[in-house]
Protein backbone atom coordinates (compact mmCIF):
# COMPACT_ATOMS: atom_id res chain seq x y z
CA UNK A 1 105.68 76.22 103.04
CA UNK A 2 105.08 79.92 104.77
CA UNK A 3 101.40 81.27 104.17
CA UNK A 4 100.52 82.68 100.86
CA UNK A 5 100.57 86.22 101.98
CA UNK A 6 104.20 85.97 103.61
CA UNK A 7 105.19 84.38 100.33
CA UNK A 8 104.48 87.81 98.35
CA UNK A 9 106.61 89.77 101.60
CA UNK A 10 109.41 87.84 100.56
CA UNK A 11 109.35 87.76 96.50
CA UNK A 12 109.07 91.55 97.27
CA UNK A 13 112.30 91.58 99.74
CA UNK A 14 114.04 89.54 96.40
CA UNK A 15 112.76 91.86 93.62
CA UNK A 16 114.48 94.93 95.60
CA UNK A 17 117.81 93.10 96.90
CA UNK A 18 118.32 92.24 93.00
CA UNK A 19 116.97 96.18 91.81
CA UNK A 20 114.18 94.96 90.22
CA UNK A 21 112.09 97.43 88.29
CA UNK A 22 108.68 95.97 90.28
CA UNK A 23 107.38 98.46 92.34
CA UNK A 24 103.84 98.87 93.43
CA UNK A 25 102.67 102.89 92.15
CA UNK A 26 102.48 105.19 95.16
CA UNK A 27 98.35 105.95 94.75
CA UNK A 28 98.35 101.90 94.23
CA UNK A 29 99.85 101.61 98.07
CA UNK A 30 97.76 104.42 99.59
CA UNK A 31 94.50 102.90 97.94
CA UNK A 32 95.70 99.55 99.19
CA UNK A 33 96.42 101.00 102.55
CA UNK A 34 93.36 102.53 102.70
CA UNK A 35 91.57 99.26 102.02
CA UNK A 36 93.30 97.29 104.52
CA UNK A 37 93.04 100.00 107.73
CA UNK A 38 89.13 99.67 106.57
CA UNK A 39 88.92 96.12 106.20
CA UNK A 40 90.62 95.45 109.45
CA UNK A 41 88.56 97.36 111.48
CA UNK A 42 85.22 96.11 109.97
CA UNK A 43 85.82 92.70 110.60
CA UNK A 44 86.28 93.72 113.94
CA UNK A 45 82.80 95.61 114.29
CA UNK A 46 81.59 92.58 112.50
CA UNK A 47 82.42 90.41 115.48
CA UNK A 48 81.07 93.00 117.66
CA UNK A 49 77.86 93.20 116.15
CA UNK A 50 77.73 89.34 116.09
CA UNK A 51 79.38 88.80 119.73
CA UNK A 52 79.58 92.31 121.52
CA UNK A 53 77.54 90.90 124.87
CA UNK A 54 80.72 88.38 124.70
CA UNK A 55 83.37 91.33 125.07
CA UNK A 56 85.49 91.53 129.20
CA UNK A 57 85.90 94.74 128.93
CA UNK A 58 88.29 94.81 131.94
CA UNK A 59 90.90 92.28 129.49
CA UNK A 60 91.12 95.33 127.06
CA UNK A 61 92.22 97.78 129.62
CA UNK A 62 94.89 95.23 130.88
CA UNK A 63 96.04 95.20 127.02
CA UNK A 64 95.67 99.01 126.61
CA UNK A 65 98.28 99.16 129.92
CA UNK A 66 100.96 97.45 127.32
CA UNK A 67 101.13 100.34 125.79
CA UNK A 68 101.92 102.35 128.70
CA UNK A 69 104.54 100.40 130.02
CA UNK A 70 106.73 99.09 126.59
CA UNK A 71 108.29 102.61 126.42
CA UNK A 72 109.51 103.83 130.21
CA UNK A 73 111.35 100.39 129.55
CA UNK A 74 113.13 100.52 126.35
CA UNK A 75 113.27 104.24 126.69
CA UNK A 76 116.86 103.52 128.89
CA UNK A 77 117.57 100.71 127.02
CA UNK A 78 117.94 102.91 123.56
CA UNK A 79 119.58 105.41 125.93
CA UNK A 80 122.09 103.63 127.67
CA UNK A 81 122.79 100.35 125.58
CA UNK A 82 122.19 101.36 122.07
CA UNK A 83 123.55 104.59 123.03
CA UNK A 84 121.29 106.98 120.74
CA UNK A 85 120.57 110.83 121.49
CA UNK A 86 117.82 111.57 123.68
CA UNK A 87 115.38 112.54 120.90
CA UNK A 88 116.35 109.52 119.26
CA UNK A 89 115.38 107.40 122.07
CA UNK A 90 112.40 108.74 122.47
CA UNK A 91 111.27 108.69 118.99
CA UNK A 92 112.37 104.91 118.65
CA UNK A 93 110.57 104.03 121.93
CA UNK A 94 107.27 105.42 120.56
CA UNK A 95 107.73 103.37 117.41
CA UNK A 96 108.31 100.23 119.43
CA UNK A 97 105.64 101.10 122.50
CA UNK A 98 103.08 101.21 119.18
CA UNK A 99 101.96 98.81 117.01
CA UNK A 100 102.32 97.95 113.55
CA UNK A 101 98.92 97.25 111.32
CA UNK A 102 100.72 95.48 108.75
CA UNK A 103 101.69 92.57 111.11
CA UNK A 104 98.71 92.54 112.65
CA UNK A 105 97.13 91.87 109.72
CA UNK A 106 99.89 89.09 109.12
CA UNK A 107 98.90 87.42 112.44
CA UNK A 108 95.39 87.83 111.40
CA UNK A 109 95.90 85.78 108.36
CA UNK A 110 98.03 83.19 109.78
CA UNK A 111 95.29 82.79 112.76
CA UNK A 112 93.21 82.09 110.06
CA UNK A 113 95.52 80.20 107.88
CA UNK A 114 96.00 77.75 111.02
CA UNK A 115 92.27 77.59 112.19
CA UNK A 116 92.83 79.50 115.35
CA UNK A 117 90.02 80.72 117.10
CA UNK A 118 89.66 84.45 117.47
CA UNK A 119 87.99 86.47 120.03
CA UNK A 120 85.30 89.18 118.91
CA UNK A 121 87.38 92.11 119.75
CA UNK A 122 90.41 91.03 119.11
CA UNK A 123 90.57 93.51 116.10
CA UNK A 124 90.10 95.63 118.96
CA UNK A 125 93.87 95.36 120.30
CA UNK A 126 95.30 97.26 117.49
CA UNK A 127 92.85 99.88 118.34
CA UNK A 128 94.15 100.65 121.65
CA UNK A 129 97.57 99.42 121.41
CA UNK A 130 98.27 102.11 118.69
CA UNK A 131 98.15 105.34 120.56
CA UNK A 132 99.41 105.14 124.27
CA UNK A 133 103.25 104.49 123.63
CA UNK A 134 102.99 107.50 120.98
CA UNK A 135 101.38 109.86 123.26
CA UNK A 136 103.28 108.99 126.13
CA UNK A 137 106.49 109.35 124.37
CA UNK A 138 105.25 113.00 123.35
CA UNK A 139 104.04 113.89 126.80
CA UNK A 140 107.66 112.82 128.04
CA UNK A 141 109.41 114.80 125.50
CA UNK A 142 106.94 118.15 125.66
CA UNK A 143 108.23 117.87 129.90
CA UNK A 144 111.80 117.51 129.33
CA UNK A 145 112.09 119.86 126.46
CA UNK A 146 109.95 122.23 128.53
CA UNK A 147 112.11 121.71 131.45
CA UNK A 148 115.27 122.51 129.70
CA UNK A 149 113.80 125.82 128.11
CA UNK A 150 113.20 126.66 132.20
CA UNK A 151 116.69 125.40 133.22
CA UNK A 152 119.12 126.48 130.56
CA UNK A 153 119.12 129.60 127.57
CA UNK A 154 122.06 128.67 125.62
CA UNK A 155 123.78 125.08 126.53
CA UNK A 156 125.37 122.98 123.72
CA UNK A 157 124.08 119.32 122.55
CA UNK A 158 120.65 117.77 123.46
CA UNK A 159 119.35 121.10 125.30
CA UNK A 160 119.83 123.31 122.41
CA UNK A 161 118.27 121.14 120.13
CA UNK A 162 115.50 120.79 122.63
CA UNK A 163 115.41 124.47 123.05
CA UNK A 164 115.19 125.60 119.34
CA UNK A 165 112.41 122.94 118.36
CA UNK A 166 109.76 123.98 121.04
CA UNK A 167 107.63 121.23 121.41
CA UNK A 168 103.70 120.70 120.36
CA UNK A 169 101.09 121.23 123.05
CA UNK A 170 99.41 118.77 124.40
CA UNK A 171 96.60 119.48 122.62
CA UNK A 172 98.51 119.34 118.93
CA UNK A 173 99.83 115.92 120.41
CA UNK A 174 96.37 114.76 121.46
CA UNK A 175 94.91 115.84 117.88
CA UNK A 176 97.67 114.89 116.26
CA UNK A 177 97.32 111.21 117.37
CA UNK A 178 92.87 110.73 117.41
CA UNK A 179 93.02 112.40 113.87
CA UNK A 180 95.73 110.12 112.03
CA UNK A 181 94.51 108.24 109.39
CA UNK A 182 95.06 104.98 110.73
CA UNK A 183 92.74 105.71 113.58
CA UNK A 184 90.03 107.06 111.79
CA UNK A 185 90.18 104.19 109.21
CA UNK A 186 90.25 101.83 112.33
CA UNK A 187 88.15 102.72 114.75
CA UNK A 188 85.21 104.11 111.83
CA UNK A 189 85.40 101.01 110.30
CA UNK A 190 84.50 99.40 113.94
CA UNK A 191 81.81 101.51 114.20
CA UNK A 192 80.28 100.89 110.61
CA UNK A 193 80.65 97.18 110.67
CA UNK A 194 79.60 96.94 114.37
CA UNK A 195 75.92 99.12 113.22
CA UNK A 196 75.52 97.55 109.91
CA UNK A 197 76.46 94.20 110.51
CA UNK A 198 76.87 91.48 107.81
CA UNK A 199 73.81 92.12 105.86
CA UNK A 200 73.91 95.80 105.75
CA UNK A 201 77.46 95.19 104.43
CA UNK A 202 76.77 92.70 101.93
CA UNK A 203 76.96 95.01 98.80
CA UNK A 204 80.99 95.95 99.83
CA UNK A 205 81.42 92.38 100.74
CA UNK A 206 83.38 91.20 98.10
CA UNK A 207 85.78 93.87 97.95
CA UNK A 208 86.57 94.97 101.57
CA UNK A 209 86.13 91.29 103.25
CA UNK A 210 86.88 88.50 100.92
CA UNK A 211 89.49 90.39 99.26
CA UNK A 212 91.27 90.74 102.70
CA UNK A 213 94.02 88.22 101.71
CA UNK A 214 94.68 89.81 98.25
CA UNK A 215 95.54 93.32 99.97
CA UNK A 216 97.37 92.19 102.64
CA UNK A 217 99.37 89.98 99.56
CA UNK A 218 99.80 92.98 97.92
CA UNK A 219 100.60 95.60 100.11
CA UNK A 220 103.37 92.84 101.99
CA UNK A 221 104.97 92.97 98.13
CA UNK A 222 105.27 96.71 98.57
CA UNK A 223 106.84 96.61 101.68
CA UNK A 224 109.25 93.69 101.06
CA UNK A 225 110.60 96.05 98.21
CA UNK A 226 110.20 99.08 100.97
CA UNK A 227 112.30 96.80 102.98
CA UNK A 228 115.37 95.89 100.76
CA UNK A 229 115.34 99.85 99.54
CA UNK A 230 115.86 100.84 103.12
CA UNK A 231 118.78 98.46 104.37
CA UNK A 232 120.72 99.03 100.92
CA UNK A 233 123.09 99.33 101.57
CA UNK A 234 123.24 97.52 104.95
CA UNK A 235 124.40 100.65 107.83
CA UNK A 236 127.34 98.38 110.04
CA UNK A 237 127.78 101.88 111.99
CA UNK A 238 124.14 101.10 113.51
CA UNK A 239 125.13 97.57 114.48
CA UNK A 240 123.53 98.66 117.79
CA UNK A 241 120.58 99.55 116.78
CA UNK A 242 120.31 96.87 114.21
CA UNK A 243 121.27 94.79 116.91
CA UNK A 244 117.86 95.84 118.92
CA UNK A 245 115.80 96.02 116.24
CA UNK A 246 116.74 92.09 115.67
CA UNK A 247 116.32 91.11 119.50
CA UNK A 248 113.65 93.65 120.75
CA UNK A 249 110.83 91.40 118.95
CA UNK A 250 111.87 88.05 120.88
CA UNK A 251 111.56 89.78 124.47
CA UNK A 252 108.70 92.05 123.92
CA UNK A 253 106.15 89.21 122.53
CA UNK A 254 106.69 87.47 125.72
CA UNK A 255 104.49 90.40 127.80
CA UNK A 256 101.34 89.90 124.83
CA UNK A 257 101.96 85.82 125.18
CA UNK A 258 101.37 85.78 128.71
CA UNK A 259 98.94 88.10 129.46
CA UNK A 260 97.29 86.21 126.53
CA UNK A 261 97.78 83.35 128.49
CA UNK A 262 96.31 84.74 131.82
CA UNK A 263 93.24 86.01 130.07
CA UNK A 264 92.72 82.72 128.93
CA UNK A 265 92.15 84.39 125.38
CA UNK A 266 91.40 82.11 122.41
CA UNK A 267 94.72 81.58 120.66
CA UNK A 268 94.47 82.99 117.91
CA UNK A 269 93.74 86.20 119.86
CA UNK A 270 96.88 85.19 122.13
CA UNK A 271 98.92 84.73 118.34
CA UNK A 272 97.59 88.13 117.09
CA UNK A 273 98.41 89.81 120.50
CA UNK A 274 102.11 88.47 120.82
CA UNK A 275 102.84 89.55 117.28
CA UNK A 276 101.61 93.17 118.06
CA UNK A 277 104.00 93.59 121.43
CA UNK A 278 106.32 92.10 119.31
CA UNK A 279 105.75 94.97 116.31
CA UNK A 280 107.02 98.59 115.88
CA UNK A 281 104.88 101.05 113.57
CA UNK A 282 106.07 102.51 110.45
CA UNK A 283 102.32 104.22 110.27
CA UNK A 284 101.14 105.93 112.96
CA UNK A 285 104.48 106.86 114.85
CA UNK A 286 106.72 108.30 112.03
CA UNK A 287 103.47 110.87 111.40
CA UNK A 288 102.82 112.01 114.84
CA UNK A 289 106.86 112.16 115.43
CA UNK A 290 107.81 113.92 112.47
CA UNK A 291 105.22 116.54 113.61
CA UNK A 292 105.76 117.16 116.97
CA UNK A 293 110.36 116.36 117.16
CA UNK A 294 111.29 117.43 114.27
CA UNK A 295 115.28 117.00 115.38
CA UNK A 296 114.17 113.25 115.88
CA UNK A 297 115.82 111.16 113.07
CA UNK A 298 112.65 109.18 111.47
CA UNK A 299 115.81 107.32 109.47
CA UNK A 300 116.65 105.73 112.06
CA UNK A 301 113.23 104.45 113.34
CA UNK A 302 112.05 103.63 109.85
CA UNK A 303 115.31 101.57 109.72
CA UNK A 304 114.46 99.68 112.93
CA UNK A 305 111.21 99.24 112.82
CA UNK A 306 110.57 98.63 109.35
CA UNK A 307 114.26 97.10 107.99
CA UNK A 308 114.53 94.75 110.51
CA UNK A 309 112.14 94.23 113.12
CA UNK A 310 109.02 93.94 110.49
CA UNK A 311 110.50 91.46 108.14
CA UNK A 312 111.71 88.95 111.36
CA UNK A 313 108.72 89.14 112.39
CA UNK A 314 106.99 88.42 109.10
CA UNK A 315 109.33 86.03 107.92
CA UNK A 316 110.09 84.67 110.98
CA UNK A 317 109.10 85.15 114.71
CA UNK A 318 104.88 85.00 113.91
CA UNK A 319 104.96 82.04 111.63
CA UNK A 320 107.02 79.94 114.04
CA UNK A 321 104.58 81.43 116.81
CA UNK A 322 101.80 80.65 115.11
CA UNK A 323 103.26 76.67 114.66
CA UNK A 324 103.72 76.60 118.22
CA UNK A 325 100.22 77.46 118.69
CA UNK A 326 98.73 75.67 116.33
């Protein structure tokens, strides 16, 4: 039997393939959204207050460097193979450089659903695997848009596009990415369960901690109904990148599994690592890339990353990972 909380992913995927009525209310999903950014990131400060002499602060910037090097590689792979427009590219290898909180959280659960042992910062990866690609991505489009502007006034195609959307400074980008909500939620949860510890959080305990499994059950019901809404009906003239969206996940794990396995990281930290190379966001990447290319088809991203790469790797990929592990 798959773990509870992949259980309620799937009766979600069902109730929209079969146009169910069910559907979670949109201030439901932001509140539960909400919770679970917050929840994540104080169990991680909860593990640093309990275990922070125990942190290698040299393994996290090995993981952070993950982040850095996903997209220059599937960058040319969405170019050339999957054969999508430049912006397109781009905005698809930000989504799939970054990370995805929802299967982290997924990994989480089955980590603990198995018994694995988890490191104190592994909440930590999601922290720093969330921003590079994105950035990165930005940085790369801000120099080639900037470097058409300088070498053309009035081509056709990519380098008009380019030219009439000028891009967001660096600063916007930089802003744009430190300010998102999944970051704050993150990284200030860190920080308040890391300086309050368990007793100072004792009062929210019930809600934010123990109820960790019930929001991650329900917000997985939302997006299996997300899911089935977005690949209805099913788009055959993006067998491409359908096609990637299906495979990426099976090669990029391998990168978060070994290094895992060099670090000699607990493994449930190795699990919860592997699924997050693995992911693509649907959070933090469609915000900063709708802001700063706003030619870039989110459509198409939203399609990969959450139609078919986050339900295989829900459904699939992480559970038989985690088996293997276990």
């Amino acid at each position: 039997m798959p773990d509870i909380v992949v259980a309620f992913f799937a009766l979600g995927l069902i109730a929209g393939l079969v146009k169910s009525d069910l559907k979670v209310p949109g201030q439901i999903y932001e509140i539960l959204t909400i919770l679970l950014m917050l929840s994540i990131g104080i169990k991680g400060g909860l593990a640093l207050h309990s275990n922070g002499d125990s942190i290698v602060w040299s393994n996290l910037f090995l993981i952070m460097a993950l982040g850095f090097l996903s997209p220059p590689i599937l960058f040319p792979v969405l170019r050339k193979l999957v054969r999508l427009p430049r912006v397109d590219a781009i905005s698809i290898a930000a989504h799939y450089g970054s990370v995805s909180a929802g299967t982290f959280a997924v990994a989480w659960a089955l980590a603990e659903s198995y018994q694995l042992p988890l490191a104190a910062d592994t909440t930590l990866y999601l922290v720093i695997l969330e921003l590079p690609a994105i950035v990165l991505m930005l940085a790369f489009y801000h120099w080639r848009a900037q470097k058409d502007v300088a070498n053309t006034s009035g081509a056709e195609g990519e380098q008009t596009t380019a030219a009439s959307n000028p891009p967001a400074s660096m600063g916007a980008i930089w802003h744009e990415a430190l300010t998102s909500r999944g970051v704050i939620l993150l990284m200030g949860g860190v920080v308040i369960g890391w300086l309050y510890g368990p007793s100072g959080l004792a009062s929210i305990e019930g809600l934010v901690l123990n109820g960790f499994s019930a929001l991650l059950a329900l917000f997985l019901l939302e997006m299996g109904i997300t899911t089935a809404r977005i690949c209805r009906p099913f788009p055959f003239k993006l067998w491409r990148l359908v096609l990637f969206a299906a495979l990426a996940p099976l090669v990029m794990l391998w990168p978060g599994l070994l290094l895992g396995f060099y670090l000699e990281l607990p493994t449930g930290s190795v699990l919860v690592l592997s699924a997050l190379t693995a992911s693509a966001s649907y959070i933090a990447a469609p915000a900063a890339i709708r802001a700063a290319i706003p030619s870039a088809d989110i459509g198409k991203a939203m399609l990969a990353a959450l139609g078919i790469t986050f339900p295989l790797n829900v459904l699939v990929y992480i559970p038989v990972l985690a088996v293997l592990l276990g």
